[in-house]
Protein backbone atom coordinates (compact mmCIF):
# COMPACT_ATOMS: atom_id res chain seq x y z
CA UNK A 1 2.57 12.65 19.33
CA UNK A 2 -0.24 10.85 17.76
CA UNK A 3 -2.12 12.45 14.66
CA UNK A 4 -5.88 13.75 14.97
CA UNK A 5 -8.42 12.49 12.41
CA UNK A 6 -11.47 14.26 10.76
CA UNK A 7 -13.39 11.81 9.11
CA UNK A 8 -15.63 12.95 6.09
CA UNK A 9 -18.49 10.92 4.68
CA UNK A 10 -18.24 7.88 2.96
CA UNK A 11 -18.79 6.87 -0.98
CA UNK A 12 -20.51 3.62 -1.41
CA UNK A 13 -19.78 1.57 -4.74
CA UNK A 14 -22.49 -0.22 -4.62
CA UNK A 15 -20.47 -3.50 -4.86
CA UNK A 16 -19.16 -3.60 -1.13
CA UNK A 17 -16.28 -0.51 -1.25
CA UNK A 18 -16.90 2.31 0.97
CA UNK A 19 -14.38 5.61 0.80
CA UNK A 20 -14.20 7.66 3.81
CA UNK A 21 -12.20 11.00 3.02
CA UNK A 22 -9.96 11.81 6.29
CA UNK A 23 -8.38 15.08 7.08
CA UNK A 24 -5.04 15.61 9.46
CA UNK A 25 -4.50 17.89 11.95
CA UNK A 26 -1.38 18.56 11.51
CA UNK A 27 0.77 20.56 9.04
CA UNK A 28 1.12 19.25 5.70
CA UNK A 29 4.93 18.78 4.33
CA UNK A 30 6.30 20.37 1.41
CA UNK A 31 9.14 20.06 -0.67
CA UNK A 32 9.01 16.10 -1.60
CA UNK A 33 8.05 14.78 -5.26
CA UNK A 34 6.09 11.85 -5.06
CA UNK A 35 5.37 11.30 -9.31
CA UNK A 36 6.68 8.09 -10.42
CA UNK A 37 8.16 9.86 -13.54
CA UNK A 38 10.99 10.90 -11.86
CA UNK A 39 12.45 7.79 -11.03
CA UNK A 40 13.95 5.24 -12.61
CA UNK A 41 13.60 1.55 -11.63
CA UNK A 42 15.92 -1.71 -12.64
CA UNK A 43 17.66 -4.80 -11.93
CA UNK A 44 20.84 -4.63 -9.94
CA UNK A 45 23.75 -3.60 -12.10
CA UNK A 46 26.31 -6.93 -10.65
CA UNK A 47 23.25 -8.95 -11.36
CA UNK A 48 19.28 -9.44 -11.24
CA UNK A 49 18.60 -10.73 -7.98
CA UNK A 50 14.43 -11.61 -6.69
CA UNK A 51 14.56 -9.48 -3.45
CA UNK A 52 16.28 -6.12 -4.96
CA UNK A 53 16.06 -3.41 -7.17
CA UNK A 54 17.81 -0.15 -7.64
CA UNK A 55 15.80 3.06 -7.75
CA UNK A 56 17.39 6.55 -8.69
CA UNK A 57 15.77 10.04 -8.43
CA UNK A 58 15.96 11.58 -11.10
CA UNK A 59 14.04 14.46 -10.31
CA UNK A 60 14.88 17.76 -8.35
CA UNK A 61 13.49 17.49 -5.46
CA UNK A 62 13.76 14.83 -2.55
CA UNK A 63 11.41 11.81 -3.86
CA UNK A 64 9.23 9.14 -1.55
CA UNK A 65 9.09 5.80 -2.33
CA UNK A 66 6.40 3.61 -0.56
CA UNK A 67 5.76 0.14 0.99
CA UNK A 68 3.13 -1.07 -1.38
CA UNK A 69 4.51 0.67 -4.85
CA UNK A 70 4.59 -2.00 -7.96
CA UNK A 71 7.02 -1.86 -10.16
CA UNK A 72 6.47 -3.71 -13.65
CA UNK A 73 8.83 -5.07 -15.68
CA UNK A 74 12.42 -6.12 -15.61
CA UNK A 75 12.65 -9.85 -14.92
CA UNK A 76 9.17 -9.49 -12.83
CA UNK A 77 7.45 -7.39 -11.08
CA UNK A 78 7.97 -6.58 -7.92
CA UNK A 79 6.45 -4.60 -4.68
CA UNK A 80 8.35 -2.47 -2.27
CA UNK A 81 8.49 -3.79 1.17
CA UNK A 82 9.25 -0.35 2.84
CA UNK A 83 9.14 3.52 2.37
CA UNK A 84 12.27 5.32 2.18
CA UNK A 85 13.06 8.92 0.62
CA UNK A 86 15.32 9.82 -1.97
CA UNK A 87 17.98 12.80 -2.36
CA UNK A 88 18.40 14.11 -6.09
CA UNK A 89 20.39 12.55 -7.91
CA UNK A 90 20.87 9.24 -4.98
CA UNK A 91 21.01 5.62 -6.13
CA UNK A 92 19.94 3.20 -4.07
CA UNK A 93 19.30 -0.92 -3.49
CA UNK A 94 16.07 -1.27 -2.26
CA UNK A 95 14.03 -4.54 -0.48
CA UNK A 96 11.17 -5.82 -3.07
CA UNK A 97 9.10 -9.17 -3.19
CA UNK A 98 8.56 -10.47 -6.05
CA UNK A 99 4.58 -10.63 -7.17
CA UNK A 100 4.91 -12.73 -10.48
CA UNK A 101 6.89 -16.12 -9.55
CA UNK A 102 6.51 -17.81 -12.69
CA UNK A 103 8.60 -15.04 -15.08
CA UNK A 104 12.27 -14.87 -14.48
CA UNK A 105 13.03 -12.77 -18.58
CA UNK A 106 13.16 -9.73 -20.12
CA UNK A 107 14.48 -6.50 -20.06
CA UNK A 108 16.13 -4.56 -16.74
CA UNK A 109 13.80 -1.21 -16.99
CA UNK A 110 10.74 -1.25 -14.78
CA UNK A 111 7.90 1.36 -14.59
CA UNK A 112 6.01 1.91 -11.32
CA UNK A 113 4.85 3.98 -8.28
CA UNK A 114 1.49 4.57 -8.96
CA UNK A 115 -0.07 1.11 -8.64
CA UNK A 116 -0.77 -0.42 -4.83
CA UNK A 117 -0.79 -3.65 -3.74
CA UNK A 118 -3.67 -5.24 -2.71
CA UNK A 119 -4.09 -4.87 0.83
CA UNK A 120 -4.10 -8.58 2.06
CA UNK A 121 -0.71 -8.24 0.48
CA UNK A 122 0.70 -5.39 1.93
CA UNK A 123 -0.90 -7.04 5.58
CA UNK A 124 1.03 -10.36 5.29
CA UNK A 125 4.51 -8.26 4.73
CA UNK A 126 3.40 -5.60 7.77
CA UNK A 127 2.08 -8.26 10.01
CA UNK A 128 5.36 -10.85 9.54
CA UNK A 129 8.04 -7.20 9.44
CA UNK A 130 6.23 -6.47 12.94
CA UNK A 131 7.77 -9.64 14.54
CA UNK A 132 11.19 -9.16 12.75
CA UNK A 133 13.98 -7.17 14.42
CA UNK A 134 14.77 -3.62 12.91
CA UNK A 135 17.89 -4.70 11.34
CA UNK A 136 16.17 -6.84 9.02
CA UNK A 137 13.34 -5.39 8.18
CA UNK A 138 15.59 -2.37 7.42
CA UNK A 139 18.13 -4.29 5.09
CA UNK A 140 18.57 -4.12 1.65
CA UNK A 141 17.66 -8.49 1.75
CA UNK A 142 14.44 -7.78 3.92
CA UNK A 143 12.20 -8.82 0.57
CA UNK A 144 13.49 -12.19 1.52
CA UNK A 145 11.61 -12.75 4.74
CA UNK A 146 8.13 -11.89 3.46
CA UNK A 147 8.46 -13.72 0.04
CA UNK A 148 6.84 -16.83 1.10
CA UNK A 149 3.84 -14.84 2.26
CA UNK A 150 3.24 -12.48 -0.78
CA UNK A 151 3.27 -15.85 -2.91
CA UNK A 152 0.74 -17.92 -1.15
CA UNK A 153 -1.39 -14.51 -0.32
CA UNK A 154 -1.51 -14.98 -4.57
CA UNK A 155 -1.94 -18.04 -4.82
CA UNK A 156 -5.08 -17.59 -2.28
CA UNK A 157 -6.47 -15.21 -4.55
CA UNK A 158 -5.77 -17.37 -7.40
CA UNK A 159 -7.39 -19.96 -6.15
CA UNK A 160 -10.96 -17.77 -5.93
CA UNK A 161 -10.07 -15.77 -9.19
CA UNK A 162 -8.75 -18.00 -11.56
CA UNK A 163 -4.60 -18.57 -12.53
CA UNK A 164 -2.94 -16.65 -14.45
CA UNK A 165 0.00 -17.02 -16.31
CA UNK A 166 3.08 -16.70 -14.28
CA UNK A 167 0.87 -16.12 -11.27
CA UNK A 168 1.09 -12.65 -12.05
CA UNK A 169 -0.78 -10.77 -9.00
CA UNK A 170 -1.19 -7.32 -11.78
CA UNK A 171 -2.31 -9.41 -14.17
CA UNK A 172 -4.70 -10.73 -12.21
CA UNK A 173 -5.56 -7.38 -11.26
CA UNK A 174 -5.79 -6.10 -14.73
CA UNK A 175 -8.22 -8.69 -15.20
CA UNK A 176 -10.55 -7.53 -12.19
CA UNK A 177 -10.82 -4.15 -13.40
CA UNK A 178 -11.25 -5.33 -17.22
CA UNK A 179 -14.21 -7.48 -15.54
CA UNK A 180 -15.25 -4.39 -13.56
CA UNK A 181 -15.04 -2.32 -16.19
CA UNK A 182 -17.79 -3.84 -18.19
CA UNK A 183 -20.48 -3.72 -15.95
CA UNK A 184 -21.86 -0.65 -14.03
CA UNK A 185 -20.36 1.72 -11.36
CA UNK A 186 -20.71 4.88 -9.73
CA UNK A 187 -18.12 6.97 -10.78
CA UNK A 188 -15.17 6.46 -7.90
CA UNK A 189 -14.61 9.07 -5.65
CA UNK A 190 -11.74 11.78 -5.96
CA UNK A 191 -9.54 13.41 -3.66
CA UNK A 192 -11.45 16.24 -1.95
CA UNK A 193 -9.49 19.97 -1.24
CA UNK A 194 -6.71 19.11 1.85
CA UNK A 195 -7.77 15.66 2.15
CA UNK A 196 -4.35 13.28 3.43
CA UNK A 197 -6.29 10.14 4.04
CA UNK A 198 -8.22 7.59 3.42
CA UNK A 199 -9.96 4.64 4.93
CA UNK A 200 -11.55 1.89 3.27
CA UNK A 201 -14.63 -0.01 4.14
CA UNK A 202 -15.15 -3.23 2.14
CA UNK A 203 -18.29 -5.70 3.24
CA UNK A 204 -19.22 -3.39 5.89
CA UNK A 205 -16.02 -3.36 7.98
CA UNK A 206 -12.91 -1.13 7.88
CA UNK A 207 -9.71 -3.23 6.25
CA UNK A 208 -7.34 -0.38 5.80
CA UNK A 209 -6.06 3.05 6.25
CA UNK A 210 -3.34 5.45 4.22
CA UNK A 211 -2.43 8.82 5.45
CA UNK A 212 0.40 10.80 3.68
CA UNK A 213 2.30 14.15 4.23
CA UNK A 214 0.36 16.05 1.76
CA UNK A 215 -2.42 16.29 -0.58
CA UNK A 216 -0.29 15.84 -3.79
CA UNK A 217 1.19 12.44 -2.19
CA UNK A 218 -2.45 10.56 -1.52
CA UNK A 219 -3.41 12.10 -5.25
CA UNK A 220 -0.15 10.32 -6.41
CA UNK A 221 -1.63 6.61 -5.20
CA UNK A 222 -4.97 7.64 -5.33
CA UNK A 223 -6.04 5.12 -8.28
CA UNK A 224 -3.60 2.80 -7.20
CA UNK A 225 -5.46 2.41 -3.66
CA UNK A 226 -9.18 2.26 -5.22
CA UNK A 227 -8.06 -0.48 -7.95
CA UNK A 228 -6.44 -2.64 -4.82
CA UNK A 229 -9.92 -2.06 -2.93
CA UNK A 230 -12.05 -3.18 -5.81
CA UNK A 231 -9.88 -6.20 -6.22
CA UNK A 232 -10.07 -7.03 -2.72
CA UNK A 233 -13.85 -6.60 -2.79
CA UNK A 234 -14.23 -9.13 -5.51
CA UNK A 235 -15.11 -12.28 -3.13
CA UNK A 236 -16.66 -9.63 0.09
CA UNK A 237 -20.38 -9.23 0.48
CA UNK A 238 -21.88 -5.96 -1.07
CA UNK A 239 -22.83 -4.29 2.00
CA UNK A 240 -22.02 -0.60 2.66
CA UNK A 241 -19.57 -0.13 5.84
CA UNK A 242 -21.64 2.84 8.31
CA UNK A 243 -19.95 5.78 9.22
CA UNK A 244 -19.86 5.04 12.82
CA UNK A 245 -17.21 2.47 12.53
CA UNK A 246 -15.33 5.03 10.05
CA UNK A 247 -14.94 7.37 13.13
CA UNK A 248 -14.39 4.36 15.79
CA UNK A 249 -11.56 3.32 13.93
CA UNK A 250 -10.26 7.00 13.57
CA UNK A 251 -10.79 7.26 17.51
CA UNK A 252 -8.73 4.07 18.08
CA UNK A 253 -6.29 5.67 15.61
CA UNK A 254 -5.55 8.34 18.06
CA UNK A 255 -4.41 6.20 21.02
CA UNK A 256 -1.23 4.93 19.16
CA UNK A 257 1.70 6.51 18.22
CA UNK A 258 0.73 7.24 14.86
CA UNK A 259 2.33 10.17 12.58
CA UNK A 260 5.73 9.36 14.53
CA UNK A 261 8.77 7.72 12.41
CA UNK A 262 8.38 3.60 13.37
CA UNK A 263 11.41 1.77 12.55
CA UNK A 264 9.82 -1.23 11.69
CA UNK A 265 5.60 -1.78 11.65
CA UNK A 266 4.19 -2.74 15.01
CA UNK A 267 1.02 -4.15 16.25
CA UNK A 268 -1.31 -2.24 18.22
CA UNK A 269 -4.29 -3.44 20.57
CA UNK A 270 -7.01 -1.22 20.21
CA UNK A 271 -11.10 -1.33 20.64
CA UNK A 272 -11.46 -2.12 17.09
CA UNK A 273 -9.07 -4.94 17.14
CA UNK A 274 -5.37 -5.41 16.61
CA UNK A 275 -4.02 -3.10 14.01
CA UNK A 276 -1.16 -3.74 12.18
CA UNK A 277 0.69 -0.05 11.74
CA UNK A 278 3.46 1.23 9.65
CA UNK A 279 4.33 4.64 10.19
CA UNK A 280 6.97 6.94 7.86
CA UNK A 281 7.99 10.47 9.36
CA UNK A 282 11.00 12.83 9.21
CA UNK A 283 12.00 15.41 12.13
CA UNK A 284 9.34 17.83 10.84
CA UNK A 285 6.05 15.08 10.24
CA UNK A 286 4.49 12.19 8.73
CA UNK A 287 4.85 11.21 5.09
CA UNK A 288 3.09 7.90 5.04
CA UNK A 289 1.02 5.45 7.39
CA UNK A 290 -0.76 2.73 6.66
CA UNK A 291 -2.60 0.72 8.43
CA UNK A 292 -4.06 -2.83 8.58
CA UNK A 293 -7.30 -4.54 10.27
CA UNK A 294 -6.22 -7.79 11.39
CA UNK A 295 -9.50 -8.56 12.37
CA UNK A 296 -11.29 -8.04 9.09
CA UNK A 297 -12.16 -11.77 7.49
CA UNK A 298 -10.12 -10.28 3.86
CA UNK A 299 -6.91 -10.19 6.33
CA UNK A 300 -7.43 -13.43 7.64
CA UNK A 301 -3.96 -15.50 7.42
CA UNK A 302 -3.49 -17.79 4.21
C-alpha cells in the first residue's frame, strides 16, 4: 500500500533551494537507532578492497544504515550504495563506491552517517541499480557496477567547480559550504514536530524526495540532505520552486508503490515525469525512500 503525503510550506534560500516539510500518514516506527555514533566503520579485515567496507553496531538497539551515507576516512571515502539494518552487536560487509579516486592511504577507521551524497550522485547509482537484477544490486560487490558513474558524476561537477585534490567529492563539498558560508543566508530550515519527509526544490523544479520511519531518522540526515542541496544548487538558477508542484509531485507519489520494501530501486512513470524510487520497509513500515526526478536538468546523465 502506497504512503499518503501532507505537504507543508516551503522555505526559500534565496539562492535557488526550496524545503517543503512532508508529513506521513502512516505510523511512525520505533525501536531503531539511526546516530552514526554507534557504529563503527573500516576496511575489510583480509584486506582493503574499493567496493567494501565492514560496518558493526555497536549500539543497543537495531541500527539503519542508508543508501547515500559517507563515510570518511580509511583508504577513501566512500558512499553506501544501499540501506540495510543492523542487529546489536552484527558485523557486516557492505557495497560502497568509492567518492575520492585519487587517495588509496591511510588508516582503516572511517567516521560517517550523517553526511549525504549529493543527489545527482545518489541518481546515477538508483537509476543504473534499477536496470540491474536483484542479485546484484543486493551483493556485497554491487559498489562495483555503479563506480564508473559516481566518478564521472564528480568529475562533471569538477569540471563546473574546480578540481580538487584526489577528486575528493567532500572536499569539494567542504569547499561549497566554506564558499557559502561567507556570504549571506537565511537561516536553513529545521525539522518541524512529526515531520518524516522532505522534498527539495532547486531552480524552481522538484529534484528529490527522502521519507524515513520516524522523526528522529530524517533529524539524523537532516544537515546532511540541506548541505547536498546547496551543493547541487551551486550551478541552478535562483528561482524559488511554487508549492503547486510540491503537492503534484506528492500526488504522483501516491500512485506507486511507495512505503513498501523494493528489492532493488525501480523506475516509475508518473505525470511529473519518470521517477527513479528506492524504497526500504520491514513487515511493520517504511524506514527510508528516496526518490529521484529524472526529468530535472541537475539529473541529466553525465
Amino acid at each position: 500500500m502506497s504512503e499518503k503525503f501532507h505537504v507543508g510550506q516551503g522555505s526559500y534560500d534565496g539562492y535557488g533551494v526550496t524545503v517543503f516539510p512532508v508529513w506521513l500518514e502512516s505510523q511512525p516506527l520505533e525501536g531503531f537507532c539511526w546516530k552514526s555514533s554507534h557504529i563503527a566503520v573500516g576496511e575489510n579485515a583480509e584486506g582493503a578492497s574499493v567496493n567494501n567496507l565492514t560496518v558493526t553496531n555497536t549500539g543497543h538497539r537495531p541500527h539503519i544504515f542508508l543508501e547515500g551515507d559517507i563515510f570518511e576516512g580509511g583508504r577513501q571515502n566512500r558512499v553506501l550504495t544501499r540501506s540495510l539494518v543492523l542487529a546489536r552487536g552484527e558485523e557486516r560487509e557492505v557495497p560502497v563506491a568509492c567518492v575520492e579516486e585519487g587517495r588509496w592511504h591511510g588508516t582503516g577507521d572511517h567516521r560517517g552517517g550523517r553526511r549525504r551524497a549529493p543527489m545527482s550522485v545518489r541518481y546515477d547509482m538508483t537509476n543504473t541499480m534499477s536496470r540491474m537484477n536483484v542479485a546484484d544490486v543486493q551483493a556485497a560487490d554491487a559498489g562495483t557496477h555503479v563506480q564508473s558513474d559516481v566518478w564521472n558524476r564528480i568529475r562533471q561537477h569538477e569540471s563546473t567547480r574546480g578540481a580538487v585534490e584526489g577528486h575528493s567529492l567532500t572536499e569539494s563539498m567542504d569547499q561549497a559550504d566554506r564558499a557559502r558560508n561567507m556570504g549571506t543566508r537565511i537561516k536553513p530550515p529545521t525539522v518541524l514536530p512529526g515531520q518524516r519527509g522532505v522534498l527539495i526544490g532547486i531552480g524552481g523544479h522538484i529534484v528529490a524526495a527522502e521519507f524515513f520511519g520516524n522523526s528522529e531518522g530524517l533529524q539524523s540526515r537532516w544537515d546532511g540532505i540541506i548541505s547536498a542541496a546547496h551543493y547541487e544548487a551551486m550551478e541552478a538558477p535562483a528561482r524559488r520552486t511554487a508549492s503547486w508542484k510540491a503537492r503534484d509531485f506528492a500526488a504522483s507519489l501516491e500512485l506507486t508503490p511507495i512505503g513498501e520494501d523494493f528489492p532493488k530501486p525501480e523506475e516509475f512513470r508518473t505525470p511529473v515525469g519518470p521517477l527513479a524510487i528506492s524504497s526500504f520497509a520491514l513487515g511493520y513500515g517504511l524506514i527510508h525512500a528516496a526518490v529521484f526526478n529524472g526529468a530535472h536538468p541537475l539529473l541529466a546523465e553525465v
